[in-house]
N, C-alpha and C. Protein backbone atom coordinates (compact mmCIF):
# COMPACT_ATOMS: atom_id res chain seq x y z
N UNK A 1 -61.07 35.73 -15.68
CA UNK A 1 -59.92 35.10 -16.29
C UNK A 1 -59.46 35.88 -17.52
N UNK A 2 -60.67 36.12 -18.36
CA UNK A 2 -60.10 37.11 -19.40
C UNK A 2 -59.01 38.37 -19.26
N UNK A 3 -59.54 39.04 -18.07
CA UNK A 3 -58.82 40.31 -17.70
C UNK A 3 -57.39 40.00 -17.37
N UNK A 4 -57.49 38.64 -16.47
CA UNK A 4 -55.48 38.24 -16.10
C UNK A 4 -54.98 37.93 -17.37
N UNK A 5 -55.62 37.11 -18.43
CA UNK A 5 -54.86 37.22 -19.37
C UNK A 5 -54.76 38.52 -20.22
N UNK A 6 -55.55 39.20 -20.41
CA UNK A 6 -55.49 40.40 -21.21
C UNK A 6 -54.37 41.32 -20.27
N UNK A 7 -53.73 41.12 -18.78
CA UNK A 7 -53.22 41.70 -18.64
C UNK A 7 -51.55 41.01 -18.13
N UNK A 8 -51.69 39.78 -18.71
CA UNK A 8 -50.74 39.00 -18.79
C UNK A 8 -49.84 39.36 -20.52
N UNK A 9 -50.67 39.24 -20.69
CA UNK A 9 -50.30 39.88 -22.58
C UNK A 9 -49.98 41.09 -22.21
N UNK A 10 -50.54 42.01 -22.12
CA UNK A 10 -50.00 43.50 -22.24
C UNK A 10 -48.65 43.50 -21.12
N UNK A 11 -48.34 42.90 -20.10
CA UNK A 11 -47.15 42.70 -19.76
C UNK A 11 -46.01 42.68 -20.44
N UNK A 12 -46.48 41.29 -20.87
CA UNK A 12 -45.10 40.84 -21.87
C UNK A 12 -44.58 41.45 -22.94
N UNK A 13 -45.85 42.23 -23.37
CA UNK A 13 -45.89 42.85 -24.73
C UNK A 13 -45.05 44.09 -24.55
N UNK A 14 -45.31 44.72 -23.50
CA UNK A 14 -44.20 45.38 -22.68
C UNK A 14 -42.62 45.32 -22.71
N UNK A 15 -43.12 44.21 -21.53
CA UNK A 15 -41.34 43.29 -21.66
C UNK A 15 -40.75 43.35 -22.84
N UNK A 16 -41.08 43.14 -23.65
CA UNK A 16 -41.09 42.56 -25.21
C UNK A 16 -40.73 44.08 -26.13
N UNK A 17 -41.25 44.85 -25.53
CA UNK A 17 -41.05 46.29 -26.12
C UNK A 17 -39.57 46.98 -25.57
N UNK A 18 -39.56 46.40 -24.27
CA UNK A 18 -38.56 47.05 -23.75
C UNK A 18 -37.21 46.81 -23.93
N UNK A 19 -37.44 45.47 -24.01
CA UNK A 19 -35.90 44.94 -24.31
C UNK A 19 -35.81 44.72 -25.59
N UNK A 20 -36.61 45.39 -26.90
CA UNK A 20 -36.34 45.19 -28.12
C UNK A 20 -35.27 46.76 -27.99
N UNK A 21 -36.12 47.52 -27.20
CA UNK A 21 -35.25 49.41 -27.31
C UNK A 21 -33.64 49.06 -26.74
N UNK A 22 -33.97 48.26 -25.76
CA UNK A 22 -32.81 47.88 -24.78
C UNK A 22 -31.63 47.46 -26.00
N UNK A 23 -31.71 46.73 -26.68
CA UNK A 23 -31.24 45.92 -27.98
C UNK A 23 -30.78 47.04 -28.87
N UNK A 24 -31.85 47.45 -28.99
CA UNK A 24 -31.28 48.94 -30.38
C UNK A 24 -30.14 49.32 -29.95
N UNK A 25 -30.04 49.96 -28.59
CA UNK A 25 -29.49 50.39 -27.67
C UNK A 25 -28.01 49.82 -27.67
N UNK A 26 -27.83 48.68 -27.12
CA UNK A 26 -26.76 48.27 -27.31
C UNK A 26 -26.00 47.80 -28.47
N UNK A 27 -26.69 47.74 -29.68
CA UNK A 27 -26.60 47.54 -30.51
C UNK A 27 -25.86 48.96 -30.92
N UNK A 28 -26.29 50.47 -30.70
CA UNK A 28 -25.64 51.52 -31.06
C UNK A 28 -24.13 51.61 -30.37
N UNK A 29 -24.31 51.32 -29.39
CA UNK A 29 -23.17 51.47 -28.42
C UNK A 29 -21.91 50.48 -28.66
N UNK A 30 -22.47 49.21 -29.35
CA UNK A 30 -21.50 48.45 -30.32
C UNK A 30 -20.82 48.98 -31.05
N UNK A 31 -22.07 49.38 -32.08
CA UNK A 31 -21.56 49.77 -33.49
C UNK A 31 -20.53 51.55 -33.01
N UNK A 32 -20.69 51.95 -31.99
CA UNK A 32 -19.89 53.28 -31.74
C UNK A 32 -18.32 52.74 -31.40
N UNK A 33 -18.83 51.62 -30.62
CA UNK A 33 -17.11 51.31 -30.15
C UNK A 33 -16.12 50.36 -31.00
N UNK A 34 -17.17 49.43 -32.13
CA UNK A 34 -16.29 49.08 -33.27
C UNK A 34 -15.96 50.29 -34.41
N UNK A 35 -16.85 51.42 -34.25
CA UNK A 35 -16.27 52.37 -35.58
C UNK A 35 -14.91 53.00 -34.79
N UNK A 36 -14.81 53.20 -33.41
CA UNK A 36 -13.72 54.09 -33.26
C UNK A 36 -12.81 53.47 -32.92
N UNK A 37 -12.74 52.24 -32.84
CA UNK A 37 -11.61 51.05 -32.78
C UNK A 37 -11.10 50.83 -34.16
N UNK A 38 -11.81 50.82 -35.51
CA UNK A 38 -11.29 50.52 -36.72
C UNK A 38 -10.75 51.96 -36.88
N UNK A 39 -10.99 53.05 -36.49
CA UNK A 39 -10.60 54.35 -36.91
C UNK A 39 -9.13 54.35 -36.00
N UNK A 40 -8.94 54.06 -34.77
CA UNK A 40 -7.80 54.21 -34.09
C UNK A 40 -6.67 53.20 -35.02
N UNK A 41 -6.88 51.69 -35.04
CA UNK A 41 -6.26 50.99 -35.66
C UNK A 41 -5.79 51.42 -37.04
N UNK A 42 -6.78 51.69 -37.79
CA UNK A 42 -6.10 52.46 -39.11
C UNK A 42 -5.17 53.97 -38.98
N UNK A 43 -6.08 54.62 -37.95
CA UNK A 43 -4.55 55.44 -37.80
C UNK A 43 -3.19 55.46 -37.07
N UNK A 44 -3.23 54.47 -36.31
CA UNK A 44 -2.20 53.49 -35.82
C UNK A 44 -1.10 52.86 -37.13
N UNK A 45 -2.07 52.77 -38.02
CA UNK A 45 -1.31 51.87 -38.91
C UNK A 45 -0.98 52.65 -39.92
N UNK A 46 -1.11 53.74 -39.78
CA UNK A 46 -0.58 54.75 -40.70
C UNK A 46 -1.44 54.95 -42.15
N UNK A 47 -2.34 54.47 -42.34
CA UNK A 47 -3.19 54.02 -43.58
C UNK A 47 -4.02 55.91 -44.53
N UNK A 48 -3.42 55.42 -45.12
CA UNK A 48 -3.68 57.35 -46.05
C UNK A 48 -5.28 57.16 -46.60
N UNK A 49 -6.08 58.38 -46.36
CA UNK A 49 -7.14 58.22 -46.62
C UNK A 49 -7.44 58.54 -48.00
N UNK A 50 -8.44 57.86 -48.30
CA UNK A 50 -8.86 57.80 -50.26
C UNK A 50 -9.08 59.09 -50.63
N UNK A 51 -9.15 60.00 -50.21
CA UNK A 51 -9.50 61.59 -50.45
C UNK A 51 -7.84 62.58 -50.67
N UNK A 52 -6.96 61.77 -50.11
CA UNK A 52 -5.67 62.12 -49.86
C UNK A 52 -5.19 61.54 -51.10
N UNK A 53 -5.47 60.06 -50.71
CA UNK A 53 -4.80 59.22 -52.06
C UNK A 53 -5.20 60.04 -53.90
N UNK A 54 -6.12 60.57 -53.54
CA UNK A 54 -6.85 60.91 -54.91
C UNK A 54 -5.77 62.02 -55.17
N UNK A 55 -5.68 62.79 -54.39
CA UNK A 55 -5.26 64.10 -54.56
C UNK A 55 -3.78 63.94 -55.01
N UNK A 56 -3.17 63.04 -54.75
CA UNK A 56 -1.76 62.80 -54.50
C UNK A 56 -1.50 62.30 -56.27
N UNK A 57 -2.38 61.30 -56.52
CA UNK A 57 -3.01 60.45 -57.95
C UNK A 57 -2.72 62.17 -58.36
N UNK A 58 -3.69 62.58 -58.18
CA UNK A 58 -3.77 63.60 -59.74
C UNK A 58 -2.96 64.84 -59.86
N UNK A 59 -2.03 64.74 -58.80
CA UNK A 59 -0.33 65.61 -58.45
C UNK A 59 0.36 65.02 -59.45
N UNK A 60 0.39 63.69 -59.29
CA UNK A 60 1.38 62.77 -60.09
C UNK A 60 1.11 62.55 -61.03
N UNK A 61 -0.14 62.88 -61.94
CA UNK A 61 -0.32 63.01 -63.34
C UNK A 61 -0.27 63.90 -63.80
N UNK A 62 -0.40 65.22 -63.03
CA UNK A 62 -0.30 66.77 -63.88
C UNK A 62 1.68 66.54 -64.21
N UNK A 63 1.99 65.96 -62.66
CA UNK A 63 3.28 66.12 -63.24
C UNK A 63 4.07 65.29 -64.36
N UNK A 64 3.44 64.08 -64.62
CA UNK A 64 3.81 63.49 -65.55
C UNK A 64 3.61 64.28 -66.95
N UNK A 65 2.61 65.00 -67.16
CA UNK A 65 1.91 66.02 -67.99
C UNK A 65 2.93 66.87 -68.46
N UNK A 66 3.79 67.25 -67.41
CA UNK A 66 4.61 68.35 -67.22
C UNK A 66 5.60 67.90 -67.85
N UNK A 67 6.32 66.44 -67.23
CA UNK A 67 7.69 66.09 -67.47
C UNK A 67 7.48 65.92 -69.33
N UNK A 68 6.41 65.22 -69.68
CA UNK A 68 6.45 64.67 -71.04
C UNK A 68 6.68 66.01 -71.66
N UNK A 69 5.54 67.38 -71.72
CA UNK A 69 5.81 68.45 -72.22
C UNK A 69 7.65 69.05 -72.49
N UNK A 70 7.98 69.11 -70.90
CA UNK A 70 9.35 69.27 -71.18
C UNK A 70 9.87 68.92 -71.44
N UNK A 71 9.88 67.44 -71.93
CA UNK A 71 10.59 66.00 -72.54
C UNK A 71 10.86 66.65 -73.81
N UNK A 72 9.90 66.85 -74.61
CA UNK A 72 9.24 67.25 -76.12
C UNK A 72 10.20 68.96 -76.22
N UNK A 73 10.09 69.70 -75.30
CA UNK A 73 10.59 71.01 -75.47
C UNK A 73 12.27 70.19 -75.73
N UNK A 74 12.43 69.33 -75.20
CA UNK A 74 13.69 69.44 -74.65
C UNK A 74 14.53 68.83 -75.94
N UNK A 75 13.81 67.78 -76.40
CA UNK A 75 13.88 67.07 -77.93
C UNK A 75 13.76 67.76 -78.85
N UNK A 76 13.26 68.84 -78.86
CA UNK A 76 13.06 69.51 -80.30
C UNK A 76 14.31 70.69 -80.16
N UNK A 77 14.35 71.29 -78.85
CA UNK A 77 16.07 71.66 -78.80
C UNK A 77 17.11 71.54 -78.99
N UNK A 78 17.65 69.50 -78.86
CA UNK A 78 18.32 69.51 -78.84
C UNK A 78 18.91 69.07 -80.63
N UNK A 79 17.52 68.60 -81.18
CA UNK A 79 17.34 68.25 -82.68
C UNK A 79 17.70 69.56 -83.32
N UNK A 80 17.43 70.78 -82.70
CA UNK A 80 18.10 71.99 -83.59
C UNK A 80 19.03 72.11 -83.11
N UNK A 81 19.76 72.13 -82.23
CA UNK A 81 20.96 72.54 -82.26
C UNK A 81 22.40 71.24 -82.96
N UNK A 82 21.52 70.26 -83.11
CA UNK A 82 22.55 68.88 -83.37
C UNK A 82 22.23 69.44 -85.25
N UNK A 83 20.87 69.84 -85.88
CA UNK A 83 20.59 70.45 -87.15
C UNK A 83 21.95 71.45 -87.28
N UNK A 84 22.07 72.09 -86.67
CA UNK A 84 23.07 73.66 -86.91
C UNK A 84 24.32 73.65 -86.85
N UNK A 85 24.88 74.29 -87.84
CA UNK A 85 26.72 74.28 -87.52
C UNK A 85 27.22 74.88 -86.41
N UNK A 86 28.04 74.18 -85.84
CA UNK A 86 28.68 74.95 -84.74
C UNK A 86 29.70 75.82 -84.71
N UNK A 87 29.75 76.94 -84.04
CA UNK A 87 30.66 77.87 -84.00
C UNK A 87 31.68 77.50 -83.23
């Protein structure tokens, strides 16, 4: 009797092994077909990626950088020439 159960256990324990891998398993094959479904949908939806967005961010501050500089060139030009008699 010992031996059917000792080999009643190692069965199941089996079973039990197999369909835990079985599980991983589908569990990967999930997680593959919800990542490339959120990836289609977002590029469906036109959605700009944060690496893009960054880059774009710090375009638009050099140029703000820029405009203020030339703002300032442009003010102190026109303060001398409004300073000076005109010909």
């Amino acid at each position: 009797m010992t031996q059917t159960s000792n080999r009643f256990f190692d069965e199941m324990a089996r079973l039990v092994n197999d369909a835990t891998g079985a599980a991983q398993g589908f569990k990967r094959e999930v997680d593959t077909v919800v990542k490339h479904q959120a990836e289609k949908f977002l590029n469906d939806m036109d959605v700009v990626k944060r690496e893009e967005f960054e880059a774009v961010k710090e375009m638009a501050r050099i140029a703000r950088e820029e405009n203020d500089a030339l703002k300032a060139r442009i003010d102190a030009l026109e303060a001398r020439l409004n300073g000076s008699p005109r010909a």
